[in-house]
PDB file of N, CA and C in Angstrom:
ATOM      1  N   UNK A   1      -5.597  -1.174  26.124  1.00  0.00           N
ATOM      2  CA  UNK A   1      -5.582  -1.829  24.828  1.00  0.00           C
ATOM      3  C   UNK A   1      -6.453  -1.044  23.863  1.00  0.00           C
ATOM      4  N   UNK A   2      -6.278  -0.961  22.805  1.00  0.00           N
ATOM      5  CA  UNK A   2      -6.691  -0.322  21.438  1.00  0.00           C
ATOM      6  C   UNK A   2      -7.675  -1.284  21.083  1.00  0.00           C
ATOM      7  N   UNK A   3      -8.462  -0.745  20.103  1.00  0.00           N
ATOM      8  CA  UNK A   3     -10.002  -1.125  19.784  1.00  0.00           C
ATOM      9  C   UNK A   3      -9.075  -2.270  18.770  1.00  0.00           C
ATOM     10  N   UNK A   4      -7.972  -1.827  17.893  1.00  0.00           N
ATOM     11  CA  UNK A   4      -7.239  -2.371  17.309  1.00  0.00           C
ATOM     12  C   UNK A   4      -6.671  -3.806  17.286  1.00  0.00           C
ATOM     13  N   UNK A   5      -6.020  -3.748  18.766  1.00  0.00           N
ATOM     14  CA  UNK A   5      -5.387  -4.606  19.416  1.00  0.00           C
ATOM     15  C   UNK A   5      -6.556  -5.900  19.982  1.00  0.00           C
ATOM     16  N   UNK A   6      -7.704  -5.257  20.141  1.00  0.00           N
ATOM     17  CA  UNK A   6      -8.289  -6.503  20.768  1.00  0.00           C
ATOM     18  C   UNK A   6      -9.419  -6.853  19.609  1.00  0.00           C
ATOM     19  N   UNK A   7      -9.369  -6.082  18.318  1.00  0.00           N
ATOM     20  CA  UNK A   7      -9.863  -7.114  17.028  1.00  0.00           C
ATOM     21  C   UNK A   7      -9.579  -8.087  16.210  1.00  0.00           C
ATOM     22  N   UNK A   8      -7.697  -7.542  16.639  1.00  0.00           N
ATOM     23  CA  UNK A   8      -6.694  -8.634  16.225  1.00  0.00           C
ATOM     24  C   UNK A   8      -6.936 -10.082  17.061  1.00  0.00           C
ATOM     25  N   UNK A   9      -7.050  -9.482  18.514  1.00  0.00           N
ATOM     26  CA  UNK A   9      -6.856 -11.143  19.214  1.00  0.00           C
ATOM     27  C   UNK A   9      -8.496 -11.741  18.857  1.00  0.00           C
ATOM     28  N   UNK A  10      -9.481 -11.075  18.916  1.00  0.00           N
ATOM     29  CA  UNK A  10     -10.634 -11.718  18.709  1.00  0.00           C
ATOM     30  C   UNK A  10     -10.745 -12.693  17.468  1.00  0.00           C
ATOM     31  N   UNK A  11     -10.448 -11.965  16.587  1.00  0.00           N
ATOM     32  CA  UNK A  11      -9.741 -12.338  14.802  1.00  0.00           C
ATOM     33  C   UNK A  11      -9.506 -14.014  14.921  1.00  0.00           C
ATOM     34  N   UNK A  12      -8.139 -13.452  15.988  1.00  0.00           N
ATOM     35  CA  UNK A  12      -7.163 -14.602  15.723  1.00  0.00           C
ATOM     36  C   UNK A  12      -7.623 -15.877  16.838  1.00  0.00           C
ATOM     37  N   UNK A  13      -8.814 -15.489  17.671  1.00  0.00           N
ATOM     38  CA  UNK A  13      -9.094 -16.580  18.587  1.00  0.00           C
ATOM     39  C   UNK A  13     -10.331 -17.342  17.824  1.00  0.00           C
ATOM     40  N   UNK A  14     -10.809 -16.569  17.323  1.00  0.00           N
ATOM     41  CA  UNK A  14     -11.842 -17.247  16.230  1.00  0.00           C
ATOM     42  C   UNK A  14     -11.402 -18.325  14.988  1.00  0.00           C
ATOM     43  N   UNK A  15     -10.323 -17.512  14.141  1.00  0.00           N
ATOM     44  CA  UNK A  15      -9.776 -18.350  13.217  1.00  0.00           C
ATOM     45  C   UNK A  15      -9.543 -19.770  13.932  1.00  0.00           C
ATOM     46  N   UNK A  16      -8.460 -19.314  15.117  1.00  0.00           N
ATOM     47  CA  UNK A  16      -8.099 -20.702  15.784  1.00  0.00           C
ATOM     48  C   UNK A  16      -9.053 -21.709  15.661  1.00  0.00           C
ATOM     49  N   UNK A  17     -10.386 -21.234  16.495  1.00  0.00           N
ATOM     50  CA  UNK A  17     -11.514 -22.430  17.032  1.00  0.00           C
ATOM     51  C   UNK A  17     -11.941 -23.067  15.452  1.00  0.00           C
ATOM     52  N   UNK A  18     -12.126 -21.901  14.309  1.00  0.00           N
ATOM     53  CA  UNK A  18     -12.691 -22.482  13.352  1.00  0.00           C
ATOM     54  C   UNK A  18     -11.815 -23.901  12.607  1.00  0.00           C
ATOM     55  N   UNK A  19     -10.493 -23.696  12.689  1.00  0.00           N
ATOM     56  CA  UNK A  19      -9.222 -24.253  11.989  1.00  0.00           C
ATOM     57  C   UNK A  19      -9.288 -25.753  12.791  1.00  0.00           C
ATOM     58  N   UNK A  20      -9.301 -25.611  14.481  1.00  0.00           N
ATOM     59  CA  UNK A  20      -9.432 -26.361  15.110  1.00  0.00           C
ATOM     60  C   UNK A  20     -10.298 -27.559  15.599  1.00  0.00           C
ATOM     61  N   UNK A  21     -11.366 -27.485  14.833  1.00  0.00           N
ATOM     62  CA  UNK A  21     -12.584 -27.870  14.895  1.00  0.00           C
ATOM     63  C   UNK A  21     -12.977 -28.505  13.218  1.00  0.00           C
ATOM     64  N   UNK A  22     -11.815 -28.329  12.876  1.00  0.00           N
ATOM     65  CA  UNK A  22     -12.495 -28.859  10.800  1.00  0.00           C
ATOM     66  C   UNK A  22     -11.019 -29.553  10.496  1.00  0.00           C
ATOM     67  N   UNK A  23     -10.615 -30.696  11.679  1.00  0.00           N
ATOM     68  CA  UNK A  23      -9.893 -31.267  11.071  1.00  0.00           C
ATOM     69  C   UNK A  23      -9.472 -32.622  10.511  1.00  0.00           C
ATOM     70  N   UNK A  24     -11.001 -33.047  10.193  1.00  0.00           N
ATOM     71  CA  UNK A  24     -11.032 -34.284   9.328  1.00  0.00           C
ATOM     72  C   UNK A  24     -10.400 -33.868   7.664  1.00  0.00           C
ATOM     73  N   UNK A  25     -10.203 -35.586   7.261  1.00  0.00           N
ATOM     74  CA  UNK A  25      -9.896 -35.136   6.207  1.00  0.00           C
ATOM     75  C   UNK A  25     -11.147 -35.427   4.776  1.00  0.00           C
ATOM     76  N   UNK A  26     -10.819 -34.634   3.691  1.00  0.00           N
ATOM     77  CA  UNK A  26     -11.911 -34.676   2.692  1.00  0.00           C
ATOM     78  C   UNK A  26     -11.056 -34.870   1.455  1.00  0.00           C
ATOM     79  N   UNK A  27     -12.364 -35.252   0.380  1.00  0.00           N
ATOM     80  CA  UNK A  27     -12.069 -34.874  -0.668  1.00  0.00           C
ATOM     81  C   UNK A  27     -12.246 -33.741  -1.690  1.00  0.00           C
ATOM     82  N   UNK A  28     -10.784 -33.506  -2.036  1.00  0.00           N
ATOM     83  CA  UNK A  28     -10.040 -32.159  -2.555  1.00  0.00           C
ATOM     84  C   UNK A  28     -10.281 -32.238  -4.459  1.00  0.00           C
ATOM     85  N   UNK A  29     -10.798 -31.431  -5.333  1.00  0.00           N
ATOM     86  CA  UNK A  29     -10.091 -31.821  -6.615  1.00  0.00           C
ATOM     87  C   UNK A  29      -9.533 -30.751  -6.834  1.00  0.00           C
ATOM     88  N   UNK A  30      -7.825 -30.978  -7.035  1.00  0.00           N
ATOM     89  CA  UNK A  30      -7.070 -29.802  -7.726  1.00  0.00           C
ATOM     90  C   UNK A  30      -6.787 -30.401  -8.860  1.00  0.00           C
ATOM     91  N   UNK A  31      -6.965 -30.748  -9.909  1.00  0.00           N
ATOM     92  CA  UNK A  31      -6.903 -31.609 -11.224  1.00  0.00           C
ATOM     93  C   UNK A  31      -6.603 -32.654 -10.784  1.00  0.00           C
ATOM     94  N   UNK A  32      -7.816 -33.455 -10.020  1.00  0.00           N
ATOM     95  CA  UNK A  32      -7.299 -34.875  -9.870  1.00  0.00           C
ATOM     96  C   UNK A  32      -7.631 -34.871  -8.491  1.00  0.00           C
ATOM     97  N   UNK A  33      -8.323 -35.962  -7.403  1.00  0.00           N
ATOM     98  CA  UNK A  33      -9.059 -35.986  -6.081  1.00  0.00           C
ATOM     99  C   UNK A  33      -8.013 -36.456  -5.830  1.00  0.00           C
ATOM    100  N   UNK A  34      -7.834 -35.415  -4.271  1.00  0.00           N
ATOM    101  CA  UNK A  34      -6.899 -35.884  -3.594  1.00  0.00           C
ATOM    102  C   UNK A  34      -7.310 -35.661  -1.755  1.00  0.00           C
ATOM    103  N   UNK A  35      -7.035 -36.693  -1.156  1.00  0.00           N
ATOM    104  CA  UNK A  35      -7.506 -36.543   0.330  1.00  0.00           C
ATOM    105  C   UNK A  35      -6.803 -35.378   0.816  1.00  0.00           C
ATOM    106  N   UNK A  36      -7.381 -34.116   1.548  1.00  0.00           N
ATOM    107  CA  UNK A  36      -6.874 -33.405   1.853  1.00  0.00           C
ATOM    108  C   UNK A  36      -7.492 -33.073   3.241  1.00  0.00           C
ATOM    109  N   UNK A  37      -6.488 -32.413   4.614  1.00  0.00           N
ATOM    110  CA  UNK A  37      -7.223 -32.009   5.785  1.00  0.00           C
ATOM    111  C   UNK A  37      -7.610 -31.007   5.417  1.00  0.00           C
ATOM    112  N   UNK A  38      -8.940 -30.754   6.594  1.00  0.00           N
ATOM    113  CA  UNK A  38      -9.632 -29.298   6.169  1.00  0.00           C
ATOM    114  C   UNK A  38      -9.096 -28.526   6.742  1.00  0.00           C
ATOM    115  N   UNK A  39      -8.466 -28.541   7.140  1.00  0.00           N
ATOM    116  CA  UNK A  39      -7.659 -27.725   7.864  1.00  0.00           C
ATOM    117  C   UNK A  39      -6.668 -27.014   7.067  1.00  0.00           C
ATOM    118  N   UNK A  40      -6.013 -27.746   6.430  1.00  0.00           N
ATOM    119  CA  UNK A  40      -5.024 -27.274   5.600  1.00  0.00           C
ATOM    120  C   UNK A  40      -5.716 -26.419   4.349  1.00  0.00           C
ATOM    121  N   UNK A  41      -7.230 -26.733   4.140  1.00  0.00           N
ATOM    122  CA  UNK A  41      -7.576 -26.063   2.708  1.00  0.00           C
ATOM    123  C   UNK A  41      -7.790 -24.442   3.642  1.00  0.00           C
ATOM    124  N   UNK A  42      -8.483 -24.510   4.618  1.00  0.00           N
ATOM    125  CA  UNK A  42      -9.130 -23.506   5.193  1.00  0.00           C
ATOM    126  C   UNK A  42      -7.525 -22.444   5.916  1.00  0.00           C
ATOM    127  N   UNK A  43      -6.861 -23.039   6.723  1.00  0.00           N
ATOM    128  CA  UNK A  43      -5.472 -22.572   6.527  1.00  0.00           C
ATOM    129  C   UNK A  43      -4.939 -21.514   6.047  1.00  0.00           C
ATOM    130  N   UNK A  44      -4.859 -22.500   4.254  1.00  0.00           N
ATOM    131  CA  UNK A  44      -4.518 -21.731   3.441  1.00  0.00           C
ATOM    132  C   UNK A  44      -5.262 -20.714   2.671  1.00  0.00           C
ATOM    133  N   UNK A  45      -6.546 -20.533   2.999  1.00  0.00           N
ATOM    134  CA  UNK A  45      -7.317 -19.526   2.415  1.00  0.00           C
ATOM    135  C   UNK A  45      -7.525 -18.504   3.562  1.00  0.00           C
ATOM    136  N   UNK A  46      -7.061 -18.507   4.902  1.00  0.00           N
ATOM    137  CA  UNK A  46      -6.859 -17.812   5.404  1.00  0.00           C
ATOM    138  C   UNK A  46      -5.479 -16.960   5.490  1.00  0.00           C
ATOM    139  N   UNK A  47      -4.664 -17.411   4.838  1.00  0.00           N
ATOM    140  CA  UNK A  47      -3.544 -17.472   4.739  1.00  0.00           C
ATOM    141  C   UNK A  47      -3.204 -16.072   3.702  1.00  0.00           C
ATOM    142  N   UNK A  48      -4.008 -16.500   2.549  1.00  0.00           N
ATOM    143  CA  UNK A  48      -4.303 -16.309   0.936  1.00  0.00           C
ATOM    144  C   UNK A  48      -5.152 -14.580   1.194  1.00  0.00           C
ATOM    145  N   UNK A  49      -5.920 -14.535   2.121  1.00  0.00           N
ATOM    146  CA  UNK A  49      -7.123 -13.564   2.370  1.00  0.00           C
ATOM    147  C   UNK A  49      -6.054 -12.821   2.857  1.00  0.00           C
ATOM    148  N   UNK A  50      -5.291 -12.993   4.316  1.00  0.00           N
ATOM    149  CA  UNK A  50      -4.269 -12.388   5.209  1.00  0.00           C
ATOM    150  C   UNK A  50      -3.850 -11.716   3.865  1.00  0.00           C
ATOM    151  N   UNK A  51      -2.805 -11.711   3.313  1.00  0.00           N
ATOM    152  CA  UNK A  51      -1.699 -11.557   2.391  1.00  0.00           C
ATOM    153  C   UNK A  51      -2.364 -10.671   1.717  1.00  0.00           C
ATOM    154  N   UNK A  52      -3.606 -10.872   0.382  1.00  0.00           N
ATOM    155  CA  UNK A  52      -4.223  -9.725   0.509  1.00  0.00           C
ATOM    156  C   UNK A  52      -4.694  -8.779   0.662  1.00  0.00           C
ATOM    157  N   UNK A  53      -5.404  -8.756   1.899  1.00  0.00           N
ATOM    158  CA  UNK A  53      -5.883  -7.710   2.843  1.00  0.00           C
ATOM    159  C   UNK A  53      -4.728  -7.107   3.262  1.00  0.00           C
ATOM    160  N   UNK A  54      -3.555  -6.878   3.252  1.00  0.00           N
ATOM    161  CA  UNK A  54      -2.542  -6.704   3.979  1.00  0.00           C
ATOM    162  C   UNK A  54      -1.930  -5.766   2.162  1.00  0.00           C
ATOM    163  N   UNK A  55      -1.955  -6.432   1.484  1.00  0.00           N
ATOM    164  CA  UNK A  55      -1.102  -5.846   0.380  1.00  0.00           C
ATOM    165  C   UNK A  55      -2.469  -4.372  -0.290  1.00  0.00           C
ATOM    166  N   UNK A  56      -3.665  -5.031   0.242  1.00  0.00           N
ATOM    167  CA  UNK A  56      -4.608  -3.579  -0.342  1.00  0.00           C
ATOM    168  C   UNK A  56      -4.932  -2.597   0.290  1.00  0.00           C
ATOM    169  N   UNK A  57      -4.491  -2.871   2.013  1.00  0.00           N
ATOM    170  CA  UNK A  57      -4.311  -1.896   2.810  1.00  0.00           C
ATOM    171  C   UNK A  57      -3.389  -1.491   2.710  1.00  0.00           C
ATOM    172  N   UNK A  58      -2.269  -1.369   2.373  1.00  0.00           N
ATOM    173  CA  UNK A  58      -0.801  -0.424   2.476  1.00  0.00           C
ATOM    174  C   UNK A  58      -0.843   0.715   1.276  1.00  0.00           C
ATOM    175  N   UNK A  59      -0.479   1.866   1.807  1.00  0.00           N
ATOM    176  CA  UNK A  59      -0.040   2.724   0.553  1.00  0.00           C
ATOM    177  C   UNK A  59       0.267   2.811  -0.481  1.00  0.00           C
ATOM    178  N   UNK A  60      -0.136   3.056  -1.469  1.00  0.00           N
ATOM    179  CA  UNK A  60       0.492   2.910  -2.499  1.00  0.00           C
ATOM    180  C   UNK A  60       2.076   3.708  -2.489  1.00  0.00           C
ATOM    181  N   UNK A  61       3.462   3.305  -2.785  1.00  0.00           N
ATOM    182  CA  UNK A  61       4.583   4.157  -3.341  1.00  0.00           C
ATOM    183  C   UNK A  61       4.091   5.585  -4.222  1.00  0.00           C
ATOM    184  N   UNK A  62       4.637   6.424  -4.101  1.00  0.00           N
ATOM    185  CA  UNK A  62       4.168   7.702  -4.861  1.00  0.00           C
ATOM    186  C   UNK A  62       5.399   7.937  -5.887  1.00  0.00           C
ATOM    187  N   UNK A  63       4.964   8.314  -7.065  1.00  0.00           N
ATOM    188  CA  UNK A  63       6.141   8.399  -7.959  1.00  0.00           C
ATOM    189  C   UNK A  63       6.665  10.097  -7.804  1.00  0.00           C
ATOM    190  N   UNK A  64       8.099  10.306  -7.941  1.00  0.00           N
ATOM    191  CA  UNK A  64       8.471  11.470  -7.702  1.00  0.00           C
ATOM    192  C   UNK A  64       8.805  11.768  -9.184  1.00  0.00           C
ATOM    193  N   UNK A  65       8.160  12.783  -9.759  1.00  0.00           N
ATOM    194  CA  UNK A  65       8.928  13.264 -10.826  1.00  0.00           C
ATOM    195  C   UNK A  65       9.964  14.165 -10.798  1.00  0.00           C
ATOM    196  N   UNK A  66      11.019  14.178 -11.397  1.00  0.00           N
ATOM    197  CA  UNK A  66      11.911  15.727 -11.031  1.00  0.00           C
ATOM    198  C   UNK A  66      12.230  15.939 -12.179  1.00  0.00           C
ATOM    199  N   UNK A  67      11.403  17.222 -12.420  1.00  0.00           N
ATOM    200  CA  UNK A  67      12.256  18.049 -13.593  1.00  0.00           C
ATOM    201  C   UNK A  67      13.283  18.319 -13.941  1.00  0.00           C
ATOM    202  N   UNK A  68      14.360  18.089 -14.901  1.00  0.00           N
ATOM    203  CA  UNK A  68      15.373  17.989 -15.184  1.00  0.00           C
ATOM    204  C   UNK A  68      15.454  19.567 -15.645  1.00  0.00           C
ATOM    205  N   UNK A  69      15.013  20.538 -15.926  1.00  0.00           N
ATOM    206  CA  UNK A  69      15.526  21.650 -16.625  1.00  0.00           C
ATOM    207  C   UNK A  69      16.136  22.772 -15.894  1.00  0.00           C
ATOM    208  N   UNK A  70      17.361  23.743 -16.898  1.00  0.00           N
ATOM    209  CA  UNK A  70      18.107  24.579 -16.441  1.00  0.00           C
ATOM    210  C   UNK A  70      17.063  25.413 -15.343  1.00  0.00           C
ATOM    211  N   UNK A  71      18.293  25.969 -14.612  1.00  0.00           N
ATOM    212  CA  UNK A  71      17.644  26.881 -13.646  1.00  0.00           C
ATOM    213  C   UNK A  71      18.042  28.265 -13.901  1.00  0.00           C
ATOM    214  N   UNK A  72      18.524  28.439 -15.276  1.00  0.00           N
ATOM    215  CA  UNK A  72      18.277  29.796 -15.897  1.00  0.00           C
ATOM    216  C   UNK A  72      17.184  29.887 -17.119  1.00  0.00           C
ATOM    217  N   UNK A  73      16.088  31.321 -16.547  1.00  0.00           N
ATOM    218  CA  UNK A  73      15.268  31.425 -17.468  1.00  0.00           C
ATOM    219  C   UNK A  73      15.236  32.152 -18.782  1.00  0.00           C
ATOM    220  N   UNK A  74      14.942  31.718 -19.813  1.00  0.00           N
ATOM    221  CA  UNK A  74      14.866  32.691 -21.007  1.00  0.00           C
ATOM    222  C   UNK A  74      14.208  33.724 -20.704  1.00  0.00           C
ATOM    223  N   UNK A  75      14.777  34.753 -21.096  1.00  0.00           N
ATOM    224  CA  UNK A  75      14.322  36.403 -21.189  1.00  0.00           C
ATOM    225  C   UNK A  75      13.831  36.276 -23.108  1.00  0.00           C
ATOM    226  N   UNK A  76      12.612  36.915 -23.232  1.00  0.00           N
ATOM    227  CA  UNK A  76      12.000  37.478 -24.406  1.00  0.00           C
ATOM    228  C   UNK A  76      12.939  38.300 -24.694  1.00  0.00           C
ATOM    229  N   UNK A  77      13.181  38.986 -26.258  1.00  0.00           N
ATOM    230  CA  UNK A  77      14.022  39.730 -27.123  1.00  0.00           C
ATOM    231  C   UNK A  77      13.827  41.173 -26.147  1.00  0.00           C
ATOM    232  N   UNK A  78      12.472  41.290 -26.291  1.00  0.00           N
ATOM    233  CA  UNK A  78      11.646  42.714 -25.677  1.00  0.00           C
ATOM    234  C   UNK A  78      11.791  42.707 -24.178  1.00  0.00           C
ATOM    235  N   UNK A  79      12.475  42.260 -23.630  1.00  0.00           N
ATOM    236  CA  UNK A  79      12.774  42.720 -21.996  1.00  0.00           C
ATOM    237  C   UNK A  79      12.695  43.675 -21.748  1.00  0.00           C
ATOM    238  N   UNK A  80      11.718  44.329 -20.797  1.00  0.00           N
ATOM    239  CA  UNK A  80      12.615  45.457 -20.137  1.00  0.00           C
ATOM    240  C   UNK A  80      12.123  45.481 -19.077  1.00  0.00           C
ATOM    241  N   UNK A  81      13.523  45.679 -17.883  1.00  0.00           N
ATOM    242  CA  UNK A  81      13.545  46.176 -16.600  1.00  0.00           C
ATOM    243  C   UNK A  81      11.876  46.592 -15.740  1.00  0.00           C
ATOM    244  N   UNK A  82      11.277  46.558 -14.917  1.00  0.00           N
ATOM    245  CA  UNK A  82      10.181  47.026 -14.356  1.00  0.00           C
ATOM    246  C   UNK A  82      10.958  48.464 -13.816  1.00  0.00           C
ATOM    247  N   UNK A  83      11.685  48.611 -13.296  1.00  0.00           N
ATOM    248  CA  UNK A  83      13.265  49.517 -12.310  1.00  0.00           C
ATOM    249  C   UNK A  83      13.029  50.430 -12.781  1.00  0.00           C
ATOM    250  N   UNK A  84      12.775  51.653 -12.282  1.00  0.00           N
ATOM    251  CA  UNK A  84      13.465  52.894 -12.954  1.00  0.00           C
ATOM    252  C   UNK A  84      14.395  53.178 -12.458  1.00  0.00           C
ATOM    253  N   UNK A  85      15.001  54.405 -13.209  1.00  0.00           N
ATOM    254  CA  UNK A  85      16.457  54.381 -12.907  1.00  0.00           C
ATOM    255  C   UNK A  85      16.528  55.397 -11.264  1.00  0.00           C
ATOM    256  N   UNK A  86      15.447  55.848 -11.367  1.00  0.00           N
ATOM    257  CA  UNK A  86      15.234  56.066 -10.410  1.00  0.00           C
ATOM    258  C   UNK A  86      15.559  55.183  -8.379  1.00  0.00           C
ATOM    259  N   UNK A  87      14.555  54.197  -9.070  1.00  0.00           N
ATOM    260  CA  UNK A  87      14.199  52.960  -8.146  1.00  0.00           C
ATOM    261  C   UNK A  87      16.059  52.327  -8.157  1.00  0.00           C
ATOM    262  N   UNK A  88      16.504  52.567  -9.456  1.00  0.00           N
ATOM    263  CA  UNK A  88      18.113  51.244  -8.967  1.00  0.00           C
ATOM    264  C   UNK A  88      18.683  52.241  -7.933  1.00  0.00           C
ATOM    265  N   UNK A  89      18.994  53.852  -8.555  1.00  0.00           N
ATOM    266  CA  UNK A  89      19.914  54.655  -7.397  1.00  0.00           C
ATOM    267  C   UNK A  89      19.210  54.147  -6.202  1.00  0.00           C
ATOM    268  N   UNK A  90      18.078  54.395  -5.618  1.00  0.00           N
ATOM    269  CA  UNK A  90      17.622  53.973  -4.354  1.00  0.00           C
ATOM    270  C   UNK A  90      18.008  52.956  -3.490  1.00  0.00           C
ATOM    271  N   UNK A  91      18.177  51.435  -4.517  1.00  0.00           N
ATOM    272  CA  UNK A  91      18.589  50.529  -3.882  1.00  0.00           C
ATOM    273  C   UNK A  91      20.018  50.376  -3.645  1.00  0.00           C
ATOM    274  N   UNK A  92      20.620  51.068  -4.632  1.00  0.00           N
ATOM    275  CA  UNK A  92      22.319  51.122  -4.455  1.00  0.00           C
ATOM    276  C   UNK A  92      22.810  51.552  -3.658  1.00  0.00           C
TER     277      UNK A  92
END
């Protein structure tokens, strides 16, 4: 097992006991008191953290740009050859 693999189960045996152990119910105000289990608040903020942690660890997408331009280059008025005429007979 990976150092990985057994931080996950530790993680997840902990959350359990904590979730498992807080499940009276209380009072909640989300605009307005409402009896809520603790379980369900704690739950969902584990829930809320997960999802997070999960979306700020992943890679970001990389944007690809691709240049759209011809793949013939302009030559200046003043070109000239590096070649002598020498050098073309040679290669011919």
């Amino acid at each position: 097992m990976s150092g990985k693999t057994i931080f996950i189960i530790v993680a997840t045996v902990l959350v359990t006991i904590v979730l498992m152990n807080n499940t009276e119910e209380i009072d909640f105000w989300i605009f307005g008191i409402a009896k809520i289990p603790k379980l369900a608040i704690l739950g969902a903020m584990f829930a809320i953290g997960f999802v997070l942690g999960v979306m700020a660890a992943r890679p970001r997408k990389q944007k690809i740009i691709v240049n759209d331009h011809s793949s013939t280059t302009a030559e200046p008025d003043d070109y000239q050859p590096k070649l002598s005429d020498e050098d073309r007979d040679y290669i011919s």
